[in-house]
C-alpha atoms as a PDB file:
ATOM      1  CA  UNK A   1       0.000   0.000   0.000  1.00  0.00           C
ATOM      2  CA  UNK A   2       1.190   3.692  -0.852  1.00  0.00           C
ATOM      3  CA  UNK A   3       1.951   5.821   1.700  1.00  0.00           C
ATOM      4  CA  UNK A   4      -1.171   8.441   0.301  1.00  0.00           C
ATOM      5  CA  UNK A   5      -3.628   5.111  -0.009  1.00  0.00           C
ATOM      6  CA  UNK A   6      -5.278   5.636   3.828  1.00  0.00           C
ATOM      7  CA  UNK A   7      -5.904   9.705   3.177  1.00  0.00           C
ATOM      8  CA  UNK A   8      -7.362   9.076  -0.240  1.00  0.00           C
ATOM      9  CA  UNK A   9      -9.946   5.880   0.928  1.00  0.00           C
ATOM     10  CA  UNK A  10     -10.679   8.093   4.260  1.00  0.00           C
ATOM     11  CA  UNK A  11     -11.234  10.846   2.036  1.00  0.00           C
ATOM     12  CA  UNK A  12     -13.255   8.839  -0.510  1.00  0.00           C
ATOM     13  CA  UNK A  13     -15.160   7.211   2.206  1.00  0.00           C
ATOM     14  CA  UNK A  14     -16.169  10.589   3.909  1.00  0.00           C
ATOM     15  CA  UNK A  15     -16.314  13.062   1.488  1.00  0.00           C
ATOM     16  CA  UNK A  16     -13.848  15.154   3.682  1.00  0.00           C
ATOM     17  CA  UNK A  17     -10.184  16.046   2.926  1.00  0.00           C
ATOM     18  CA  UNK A  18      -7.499  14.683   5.505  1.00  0.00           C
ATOM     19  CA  UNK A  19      -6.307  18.703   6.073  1.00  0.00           C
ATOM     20  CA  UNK A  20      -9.578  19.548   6.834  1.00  0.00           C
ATOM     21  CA  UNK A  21     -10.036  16.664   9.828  1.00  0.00           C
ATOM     22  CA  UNK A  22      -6.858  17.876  10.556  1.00  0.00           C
ATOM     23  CA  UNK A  23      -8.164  21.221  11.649  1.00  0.00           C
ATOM     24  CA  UNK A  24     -11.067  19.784  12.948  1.00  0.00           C
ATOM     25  CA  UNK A  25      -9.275  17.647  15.473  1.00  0.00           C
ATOM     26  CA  UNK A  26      -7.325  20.568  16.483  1.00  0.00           C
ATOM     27  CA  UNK A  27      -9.970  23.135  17.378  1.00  0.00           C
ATOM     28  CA  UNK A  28     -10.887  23.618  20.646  1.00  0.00           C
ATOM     29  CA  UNK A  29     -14.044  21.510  22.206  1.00  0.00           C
ATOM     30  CA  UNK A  30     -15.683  23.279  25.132  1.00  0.00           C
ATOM     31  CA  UNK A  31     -17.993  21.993  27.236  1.00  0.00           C
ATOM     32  CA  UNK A  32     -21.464  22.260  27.714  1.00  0.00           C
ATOM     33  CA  UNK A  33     -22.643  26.076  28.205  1.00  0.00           C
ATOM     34  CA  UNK A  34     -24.913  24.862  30.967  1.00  0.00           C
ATOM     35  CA  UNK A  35     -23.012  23.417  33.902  1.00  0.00           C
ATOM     36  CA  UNK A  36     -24.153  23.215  37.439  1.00  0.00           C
ATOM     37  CA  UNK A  37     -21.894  25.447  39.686  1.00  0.00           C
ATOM     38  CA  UNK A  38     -19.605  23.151  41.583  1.00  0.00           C
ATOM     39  CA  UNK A  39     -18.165  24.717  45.125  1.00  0.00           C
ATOM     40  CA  UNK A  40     -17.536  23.536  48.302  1.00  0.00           C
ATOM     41  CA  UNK A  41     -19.803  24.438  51.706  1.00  0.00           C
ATOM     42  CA  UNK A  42     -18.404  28.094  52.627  1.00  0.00           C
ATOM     43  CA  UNK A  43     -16.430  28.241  56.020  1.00  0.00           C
ATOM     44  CA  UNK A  44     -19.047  29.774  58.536  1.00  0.00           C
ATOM     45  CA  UNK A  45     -22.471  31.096  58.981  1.00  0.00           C
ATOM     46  CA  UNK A  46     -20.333  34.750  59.078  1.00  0.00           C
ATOM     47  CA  UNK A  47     -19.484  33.843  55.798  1.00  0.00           C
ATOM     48  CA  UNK A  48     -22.332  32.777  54.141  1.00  0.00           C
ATOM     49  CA  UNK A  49     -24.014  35.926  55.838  1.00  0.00           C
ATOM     50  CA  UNK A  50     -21.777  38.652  54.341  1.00  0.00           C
ATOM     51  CA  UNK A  51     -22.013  37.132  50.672  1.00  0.00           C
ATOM     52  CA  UNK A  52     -25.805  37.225  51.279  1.00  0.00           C
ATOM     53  CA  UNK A  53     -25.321  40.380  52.725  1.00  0.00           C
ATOM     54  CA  UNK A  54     -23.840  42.004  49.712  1.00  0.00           C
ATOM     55  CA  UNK A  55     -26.006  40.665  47.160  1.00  0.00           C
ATOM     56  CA  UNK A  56     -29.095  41.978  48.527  1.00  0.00           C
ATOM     57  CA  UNK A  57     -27.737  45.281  49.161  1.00  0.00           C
ATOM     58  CA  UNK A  58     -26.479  46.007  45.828  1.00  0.00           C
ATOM     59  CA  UNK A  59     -29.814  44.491  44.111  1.00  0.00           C
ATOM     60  CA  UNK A  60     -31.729  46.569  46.617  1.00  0.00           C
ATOM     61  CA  UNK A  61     -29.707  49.612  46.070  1.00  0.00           C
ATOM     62  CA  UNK A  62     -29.853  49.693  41.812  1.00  0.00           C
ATOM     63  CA  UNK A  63     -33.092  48.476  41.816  1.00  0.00           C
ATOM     64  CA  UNK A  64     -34.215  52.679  42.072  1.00  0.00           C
ATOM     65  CA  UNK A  65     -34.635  55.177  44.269  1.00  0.00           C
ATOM     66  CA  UNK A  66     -34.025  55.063  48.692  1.00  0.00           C
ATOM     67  CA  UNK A  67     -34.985  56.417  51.675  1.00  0.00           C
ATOM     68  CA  UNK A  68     -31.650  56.896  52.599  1.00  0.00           C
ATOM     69  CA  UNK A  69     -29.313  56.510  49.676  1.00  0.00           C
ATOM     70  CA  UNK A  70     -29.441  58.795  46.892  1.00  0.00           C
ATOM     71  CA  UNK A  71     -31.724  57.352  43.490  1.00  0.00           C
ATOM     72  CA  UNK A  72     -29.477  54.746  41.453  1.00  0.00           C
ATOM     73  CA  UNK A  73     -31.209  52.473  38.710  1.00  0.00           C
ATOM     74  CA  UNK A  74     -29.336  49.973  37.078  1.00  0.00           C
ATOM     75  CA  UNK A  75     -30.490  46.515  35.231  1.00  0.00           C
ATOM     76  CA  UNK A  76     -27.234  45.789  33.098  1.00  0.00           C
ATOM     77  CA  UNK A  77     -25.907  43.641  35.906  1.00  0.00           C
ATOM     78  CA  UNK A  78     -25.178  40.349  36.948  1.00  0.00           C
ATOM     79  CA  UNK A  79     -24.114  39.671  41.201  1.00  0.00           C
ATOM     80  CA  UNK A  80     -23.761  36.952  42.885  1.00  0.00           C
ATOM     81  CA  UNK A  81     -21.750  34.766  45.455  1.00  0.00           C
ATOM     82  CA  UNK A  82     -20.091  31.090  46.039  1.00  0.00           C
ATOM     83  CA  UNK A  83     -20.682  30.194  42.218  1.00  0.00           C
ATOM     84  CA  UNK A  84     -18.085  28.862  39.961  1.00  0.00           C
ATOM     85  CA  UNK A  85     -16.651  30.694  37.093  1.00  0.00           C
ATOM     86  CA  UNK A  86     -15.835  28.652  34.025  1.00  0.00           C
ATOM     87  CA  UNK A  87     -13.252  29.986  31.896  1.00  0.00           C
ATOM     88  CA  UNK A  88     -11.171  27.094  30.357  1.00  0.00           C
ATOM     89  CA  UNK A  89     -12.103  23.181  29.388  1.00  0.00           C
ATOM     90  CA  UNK A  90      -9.473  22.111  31.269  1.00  0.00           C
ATOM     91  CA  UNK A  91     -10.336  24.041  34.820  1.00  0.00           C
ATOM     92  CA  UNK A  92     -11.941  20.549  35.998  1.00  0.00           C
ATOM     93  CA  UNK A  93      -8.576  19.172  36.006  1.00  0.00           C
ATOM     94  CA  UNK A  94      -7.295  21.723  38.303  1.00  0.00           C
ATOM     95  CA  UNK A  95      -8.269  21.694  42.420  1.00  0.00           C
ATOM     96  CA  UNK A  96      -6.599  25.172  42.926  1.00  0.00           C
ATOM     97  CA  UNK A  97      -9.071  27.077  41.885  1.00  0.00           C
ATOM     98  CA  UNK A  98     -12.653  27.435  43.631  1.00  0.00           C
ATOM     99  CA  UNK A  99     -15.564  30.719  42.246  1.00  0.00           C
ATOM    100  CA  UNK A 100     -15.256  34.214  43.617  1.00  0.00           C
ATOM    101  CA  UNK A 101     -16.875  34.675  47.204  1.00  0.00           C
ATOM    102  CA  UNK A 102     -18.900  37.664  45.426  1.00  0.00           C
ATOM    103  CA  UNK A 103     -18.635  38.965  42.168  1.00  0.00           C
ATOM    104  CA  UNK A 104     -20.299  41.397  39.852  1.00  0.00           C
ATOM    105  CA  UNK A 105     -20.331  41.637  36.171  1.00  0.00           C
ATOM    106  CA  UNK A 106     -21.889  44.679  34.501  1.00  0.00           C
ATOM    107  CA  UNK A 107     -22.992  45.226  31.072  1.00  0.00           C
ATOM    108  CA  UNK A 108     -24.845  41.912  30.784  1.00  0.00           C
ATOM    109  CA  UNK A 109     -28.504  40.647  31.197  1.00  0.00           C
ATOM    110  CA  UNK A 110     -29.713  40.217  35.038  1.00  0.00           C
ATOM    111  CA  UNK A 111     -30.877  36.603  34.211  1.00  0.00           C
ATOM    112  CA  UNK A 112     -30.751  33.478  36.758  1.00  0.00           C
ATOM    113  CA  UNK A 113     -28.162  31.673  35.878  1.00  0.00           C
ATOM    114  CA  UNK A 114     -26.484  27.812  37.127  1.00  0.00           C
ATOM    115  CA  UNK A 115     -22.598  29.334  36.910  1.00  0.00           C
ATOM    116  CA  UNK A 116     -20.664  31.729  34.956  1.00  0.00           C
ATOM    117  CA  UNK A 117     -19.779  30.028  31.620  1.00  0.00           C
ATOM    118  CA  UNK A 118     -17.086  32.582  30.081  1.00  0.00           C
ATOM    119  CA  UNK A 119     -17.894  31.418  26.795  1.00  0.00           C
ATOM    120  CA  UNK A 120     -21.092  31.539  26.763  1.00  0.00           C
ATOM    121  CA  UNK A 121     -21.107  34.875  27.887  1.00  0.00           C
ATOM    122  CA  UNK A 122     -19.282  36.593  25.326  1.00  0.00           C
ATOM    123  CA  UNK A 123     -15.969  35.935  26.844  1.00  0.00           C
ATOM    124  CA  UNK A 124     -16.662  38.597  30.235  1.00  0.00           C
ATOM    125  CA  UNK A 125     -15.284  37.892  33.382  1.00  0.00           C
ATOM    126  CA  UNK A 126     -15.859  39.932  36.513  1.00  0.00           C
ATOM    127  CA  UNK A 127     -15.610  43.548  36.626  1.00  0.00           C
ATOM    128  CA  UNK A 128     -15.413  43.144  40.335  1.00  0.00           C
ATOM    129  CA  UNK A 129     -14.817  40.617  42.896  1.00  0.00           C
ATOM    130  CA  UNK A 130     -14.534  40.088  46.571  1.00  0.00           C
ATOM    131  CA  UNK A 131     -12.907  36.992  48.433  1.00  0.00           C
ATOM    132  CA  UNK A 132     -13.566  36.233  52.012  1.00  0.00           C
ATOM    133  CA  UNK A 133     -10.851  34.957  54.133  1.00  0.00           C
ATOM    134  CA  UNK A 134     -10.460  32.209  56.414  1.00  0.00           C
ATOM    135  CA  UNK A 135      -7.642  30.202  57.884  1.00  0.00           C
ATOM    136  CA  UNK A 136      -7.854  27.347  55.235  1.00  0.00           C
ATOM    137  CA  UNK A 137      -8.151  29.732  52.274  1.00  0.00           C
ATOM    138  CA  UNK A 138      -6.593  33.077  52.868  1.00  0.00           C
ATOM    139  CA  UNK A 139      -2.849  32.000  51.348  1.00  0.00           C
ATOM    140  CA  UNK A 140      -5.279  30.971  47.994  1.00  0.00           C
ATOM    141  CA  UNK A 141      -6.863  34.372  48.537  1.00  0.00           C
ATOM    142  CA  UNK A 142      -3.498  36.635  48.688  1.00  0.00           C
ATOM    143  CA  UNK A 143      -2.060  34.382  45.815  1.00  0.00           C
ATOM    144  CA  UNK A 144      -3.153  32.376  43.964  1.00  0.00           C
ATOM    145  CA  UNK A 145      -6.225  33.905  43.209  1.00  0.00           C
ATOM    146  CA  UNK A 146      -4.615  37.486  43.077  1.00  0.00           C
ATOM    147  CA  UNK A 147      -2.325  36.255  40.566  1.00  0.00           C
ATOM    148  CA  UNK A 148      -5.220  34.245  38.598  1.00  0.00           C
ATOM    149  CA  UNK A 149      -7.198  37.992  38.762  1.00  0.00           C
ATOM    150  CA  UNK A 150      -5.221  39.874  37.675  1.00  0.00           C
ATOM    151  CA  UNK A 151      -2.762  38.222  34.638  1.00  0.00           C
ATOM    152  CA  UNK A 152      -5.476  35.636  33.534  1.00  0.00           C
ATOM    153  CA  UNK A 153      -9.141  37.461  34.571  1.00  0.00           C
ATOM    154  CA  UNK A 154      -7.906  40.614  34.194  1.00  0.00           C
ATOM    155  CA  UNK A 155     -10.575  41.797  36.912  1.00  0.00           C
ATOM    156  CA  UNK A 156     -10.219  45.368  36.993  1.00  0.00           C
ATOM    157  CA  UNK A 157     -10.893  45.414  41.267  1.00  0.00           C
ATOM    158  CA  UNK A 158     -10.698  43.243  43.457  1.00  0.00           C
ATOM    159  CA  UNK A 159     -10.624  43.132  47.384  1.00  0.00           C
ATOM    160  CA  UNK A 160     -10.895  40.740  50.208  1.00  0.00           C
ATOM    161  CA  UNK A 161     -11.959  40.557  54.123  1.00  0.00           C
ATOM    162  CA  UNK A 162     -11.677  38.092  56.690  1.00  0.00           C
ATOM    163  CA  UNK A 163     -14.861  38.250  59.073  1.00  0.00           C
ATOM    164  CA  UNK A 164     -13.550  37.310  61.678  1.00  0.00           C
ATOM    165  CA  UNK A 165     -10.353  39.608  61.672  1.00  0.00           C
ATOM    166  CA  UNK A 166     -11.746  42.145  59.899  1.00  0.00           C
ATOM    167  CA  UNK A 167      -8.119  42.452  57.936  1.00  0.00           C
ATOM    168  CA  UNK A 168      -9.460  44.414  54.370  1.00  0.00           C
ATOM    169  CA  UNK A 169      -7.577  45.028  51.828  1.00  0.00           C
ATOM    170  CA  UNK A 170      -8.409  46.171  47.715  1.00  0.00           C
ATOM    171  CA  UNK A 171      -6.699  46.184  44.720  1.00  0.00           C
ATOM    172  CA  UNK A 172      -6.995  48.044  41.301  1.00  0.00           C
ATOM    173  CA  UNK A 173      -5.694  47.436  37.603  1.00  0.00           C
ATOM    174  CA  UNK A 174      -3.703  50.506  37.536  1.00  0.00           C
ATOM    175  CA  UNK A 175      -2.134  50.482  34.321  1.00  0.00           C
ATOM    176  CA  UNK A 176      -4.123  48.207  32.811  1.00  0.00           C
ATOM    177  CA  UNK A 177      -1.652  45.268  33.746  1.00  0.00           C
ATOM    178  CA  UNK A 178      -0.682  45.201  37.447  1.00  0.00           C
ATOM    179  CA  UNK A 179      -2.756  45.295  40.692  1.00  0.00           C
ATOM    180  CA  UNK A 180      -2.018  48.431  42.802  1.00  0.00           C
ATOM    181  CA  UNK A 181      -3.591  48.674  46.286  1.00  0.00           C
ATOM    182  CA  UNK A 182      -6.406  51.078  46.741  1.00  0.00           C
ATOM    183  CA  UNK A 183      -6.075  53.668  49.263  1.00  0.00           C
ATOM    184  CA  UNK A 184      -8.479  54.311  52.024  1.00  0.00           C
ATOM    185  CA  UNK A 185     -10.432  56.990  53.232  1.00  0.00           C
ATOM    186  CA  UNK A 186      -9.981  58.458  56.963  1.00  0.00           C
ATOM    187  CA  UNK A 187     -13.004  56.111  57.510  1.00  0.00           C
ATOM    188  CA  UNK A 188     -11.148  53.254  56.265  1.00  0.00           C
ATOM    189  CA  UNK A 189     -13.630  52.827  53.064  1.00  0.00           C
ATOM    190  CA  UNK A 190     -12.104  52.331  49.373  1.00  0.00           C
ATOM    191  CA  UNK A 191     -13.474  53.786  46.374  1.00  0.00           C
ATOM    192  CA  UNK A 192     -14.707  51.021  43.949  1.00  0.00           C
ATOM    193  CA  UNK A 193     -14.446  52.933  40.482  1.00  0.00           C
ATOM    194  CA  UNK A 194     -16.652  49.693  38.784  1.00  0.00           C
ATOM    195  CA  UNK A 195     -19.722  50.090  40.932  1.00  0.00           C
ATOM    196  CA  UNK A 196     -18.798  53.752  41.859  1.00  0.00           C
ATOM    197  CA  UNK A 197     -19.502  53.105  45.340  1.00  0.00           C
ATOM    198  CA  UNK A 198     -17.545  52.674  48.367  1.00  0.00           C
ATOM    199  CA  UNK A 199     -16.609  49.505  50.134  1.00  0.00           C
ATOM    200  CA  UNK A 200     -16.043  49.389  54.172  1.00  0.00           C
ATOM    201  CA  UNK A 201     -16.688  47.973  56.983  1.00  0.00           C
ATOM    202  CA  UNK A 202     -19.395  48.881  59.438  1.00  0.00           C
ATOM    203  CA  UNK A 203     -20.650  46.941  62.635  1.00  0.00           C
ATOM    204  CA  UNK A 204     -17.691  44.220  61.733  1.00  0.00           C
ATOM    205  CA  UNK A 205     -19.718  43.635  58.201  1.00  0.00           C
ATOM    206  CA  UNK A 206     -18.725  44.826  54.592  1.00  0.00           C
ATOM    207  CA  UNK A 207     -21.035  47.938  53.432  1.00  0.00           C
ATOM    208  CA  UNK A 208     -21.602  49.797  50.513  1.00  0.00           C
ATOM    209  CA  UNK A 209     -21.291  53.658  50.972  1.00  0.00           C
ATOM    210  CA  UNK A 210     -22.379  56.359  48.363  1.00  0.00           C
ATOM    211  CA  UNK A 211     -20.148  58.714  46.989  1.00  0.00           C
ATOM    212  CA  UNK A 212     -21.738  61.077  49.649  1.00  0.00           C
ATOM    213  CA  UNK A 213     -20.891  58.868  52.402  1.00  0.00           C
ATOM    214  CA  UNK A 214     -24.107  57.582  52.855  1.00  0.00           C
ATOM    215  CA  UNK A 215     -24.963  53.580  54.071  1.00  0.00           C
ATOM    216  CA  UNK A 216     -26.710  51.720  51.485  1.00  0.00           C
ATOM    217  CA  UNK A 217     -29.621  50.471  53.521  1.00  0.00           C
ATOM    218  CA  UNK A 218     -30.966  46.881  53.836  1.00  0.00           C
ATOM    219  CA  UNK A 219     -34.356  46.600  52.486  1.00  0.00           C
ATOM    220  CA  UNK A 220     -35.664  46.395  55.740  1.00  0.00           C
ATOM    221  CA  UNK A 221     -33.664  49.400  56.787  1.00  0.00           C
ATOM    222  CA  UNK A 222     -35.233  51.450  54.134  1.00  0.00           C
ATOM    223  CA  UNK A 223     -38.588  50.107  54.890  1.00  0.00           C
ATOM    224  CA  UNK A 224     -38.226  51.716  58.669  1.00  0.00           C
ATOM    225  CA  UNK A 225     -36.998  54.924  57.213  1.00  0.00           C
ATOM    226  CA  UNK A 226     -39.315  55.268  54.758  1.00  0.00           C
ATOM    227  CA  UNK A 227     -41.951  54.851  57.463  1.00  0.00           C
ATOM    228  CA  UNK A 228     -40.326  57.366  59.789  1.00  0.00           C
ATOM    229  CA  UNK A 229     -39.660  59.686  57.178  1.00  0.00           C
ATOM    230  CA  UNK A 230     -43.761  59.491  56.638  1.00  0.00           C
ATOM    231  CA  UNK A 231     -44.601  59.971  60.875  1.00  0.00           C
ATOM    232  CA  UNK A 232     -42.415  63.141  60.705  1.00  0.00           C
ATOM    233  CA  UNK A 233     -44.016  64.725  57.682  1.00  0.00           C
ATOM    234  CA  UNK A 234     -47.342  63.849  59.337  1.00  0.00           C
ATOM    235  CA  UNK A 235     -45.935  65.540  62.555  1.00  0.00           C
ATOM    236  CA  UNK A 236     -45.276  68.933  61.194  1.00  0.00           C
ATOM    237  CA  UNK A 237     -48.059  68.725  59.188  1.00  0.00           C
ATOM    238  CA  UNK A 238     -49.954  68.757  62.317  1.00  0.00           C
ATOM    239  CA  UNK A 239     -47.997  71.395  63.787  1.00  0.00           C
ATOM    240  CA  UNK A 240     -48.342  73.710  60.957  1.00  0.00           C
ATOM    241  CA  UNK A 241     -52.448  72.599  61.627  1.00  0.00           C
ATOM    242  CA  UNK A 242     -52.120  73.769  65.590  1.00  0.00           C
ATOM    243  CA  UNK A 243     -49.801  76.333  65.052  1.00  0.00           C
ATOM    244  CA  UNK A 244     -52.898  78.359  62.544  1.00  0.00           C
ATOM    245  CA  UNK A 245     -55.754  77.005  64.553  1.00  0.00           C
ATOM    246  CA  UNK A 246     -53.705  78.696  67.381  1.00  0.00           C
ATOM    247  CA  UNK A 247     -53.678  82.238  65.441  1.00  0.00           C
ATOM    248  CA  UNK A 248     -57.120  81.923  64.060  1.00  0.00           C
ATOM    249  CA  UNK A 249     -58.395  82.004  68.248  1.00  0.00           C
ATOM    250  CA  UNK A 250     -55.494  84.688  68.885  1.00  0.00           C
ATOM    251  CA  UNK A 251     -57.209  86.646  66.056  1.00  0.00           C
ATOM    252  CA  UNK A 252     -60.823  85.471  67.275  1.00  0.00           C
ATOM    253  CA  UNK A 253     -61.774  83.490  64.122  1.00  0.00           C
ATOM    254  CA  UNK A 254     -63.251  80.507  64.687  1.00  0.00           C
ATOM    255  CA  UNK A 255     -62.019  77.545  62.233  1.00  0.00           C
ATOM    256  CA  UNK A 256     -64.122  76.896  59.133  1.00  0.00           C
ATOM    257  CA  UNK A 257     -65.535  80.998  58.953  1.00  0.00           C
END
């Protein structure tokens, strides 16, 4: 048999040309767009508590106007915590590597979703991403996953805290290339240029400020305010009643003439 024989019966039997199943077996096949998210229990109930935590607030916060915090509507966003980012077809081969603690991605549809499949999402990754320490993960934390961030991710902020030490610390793309810490303000908050909020910590828990140094309330938080802010208007508005009912007898009008 020729040494071209094999080629030219595989091609005759397929229809296909050998260079083409050449390129064929060399292009990348990724997985499934749809898989589960696949992380392990979080540390502690402080833990799970604080990703909660920050999910709510933001959603409650860009849903529209507050109470407390100044009006901020936003839809183009994606948050969410303890869920496993897919980014290569090999990452199941790999125990190094678990999904952000929280992480936001903006500019993308505010659907439910089972993980974050990079390629099925237009090739995004996290514009912003928060890791919470604990004893078995914090040398990950300050490493590996800082390194993984910021040369493979390219995450343009990211920041961690330990709940139970309260140790905070964030981190910027500066040029484009290399994480640079961010500073903090005299009350210890950094400046998140993504979500143009601030991030710090308040009764031992991660908050989000406003630019104006404002807390972004829970829900239930702005429920209460909204509800106080009502009794006081009600209040003067019966002041401002008693007060002219008060000058009307001065004057020696009765009400209603």
């Amino acid at each position: 048999m020729s040494p071209i024989s094999q080629p030219e019966s595989l091609q005759n039997a397929t229809g296909i040309a050998s260079s083409e199943i050449a390129v064929q077996q060399t292009e990348p096949i990724f997985p499934p767009g749809d898989l589960w998210s696949d992380e392990p229990p979080l540390e502690s109930d402080l833990h799970r508590d604080q990703i909660d935590l920050l999910i709510r607030l933001l959603k409650w916060y860009w849903r529209g106007c507050s109470a407390v915090a100044p009006c901020a509507k936003r839809t183009d966003f994606y948050a969410t915590g303890n869920l496993t980012v897919y980014y290569s077809p090999n990452q199941k081969k790999s125990e190094d590597f678990r999904g952000p603690d929280f992480f936001v991605v903006l500019g993308v549809e505010p659907r439910d979703r089972r993980s974050w499949v990079v390629w099925q999402e237009g090739g995004r990754y996290p514009n912003y991403i928060i890791e919470l320490l604990s004893d078995s993960t914090a040398s990950v934390d300050r490493g590996l996953k800082k390194d993984l961030y910021q040369n493979v991710w390219r995450v343009p902020e990211y920041f961690w805290f330990h709940p139970d030490t309260l140790e905070f610390a964030g981190f910027r793309l500066a040029d484009g290339s290399t994480y640079a810490p961010i500073p903090t303000t005299v009350q210890g908050w950094r400046w998140s240029q993504q979500l143009q909020l601030y991030l710090g910590i308040h009764d031992r828990k991660l908050r989000f400020f406003t630019a104006d140094g404002q807390l972004i309330p829970f829900p239930e938080e702005d429920a209460l305010e909204q509800a106080r802010q009502a009794q006081a208007a009600l209040e003067q508005e019966k002041l401002r009643a008693d007060r002219l009912a008060q000058r009307l007898r001065e004057l020696g009008i009765a009400e209603g003439d």
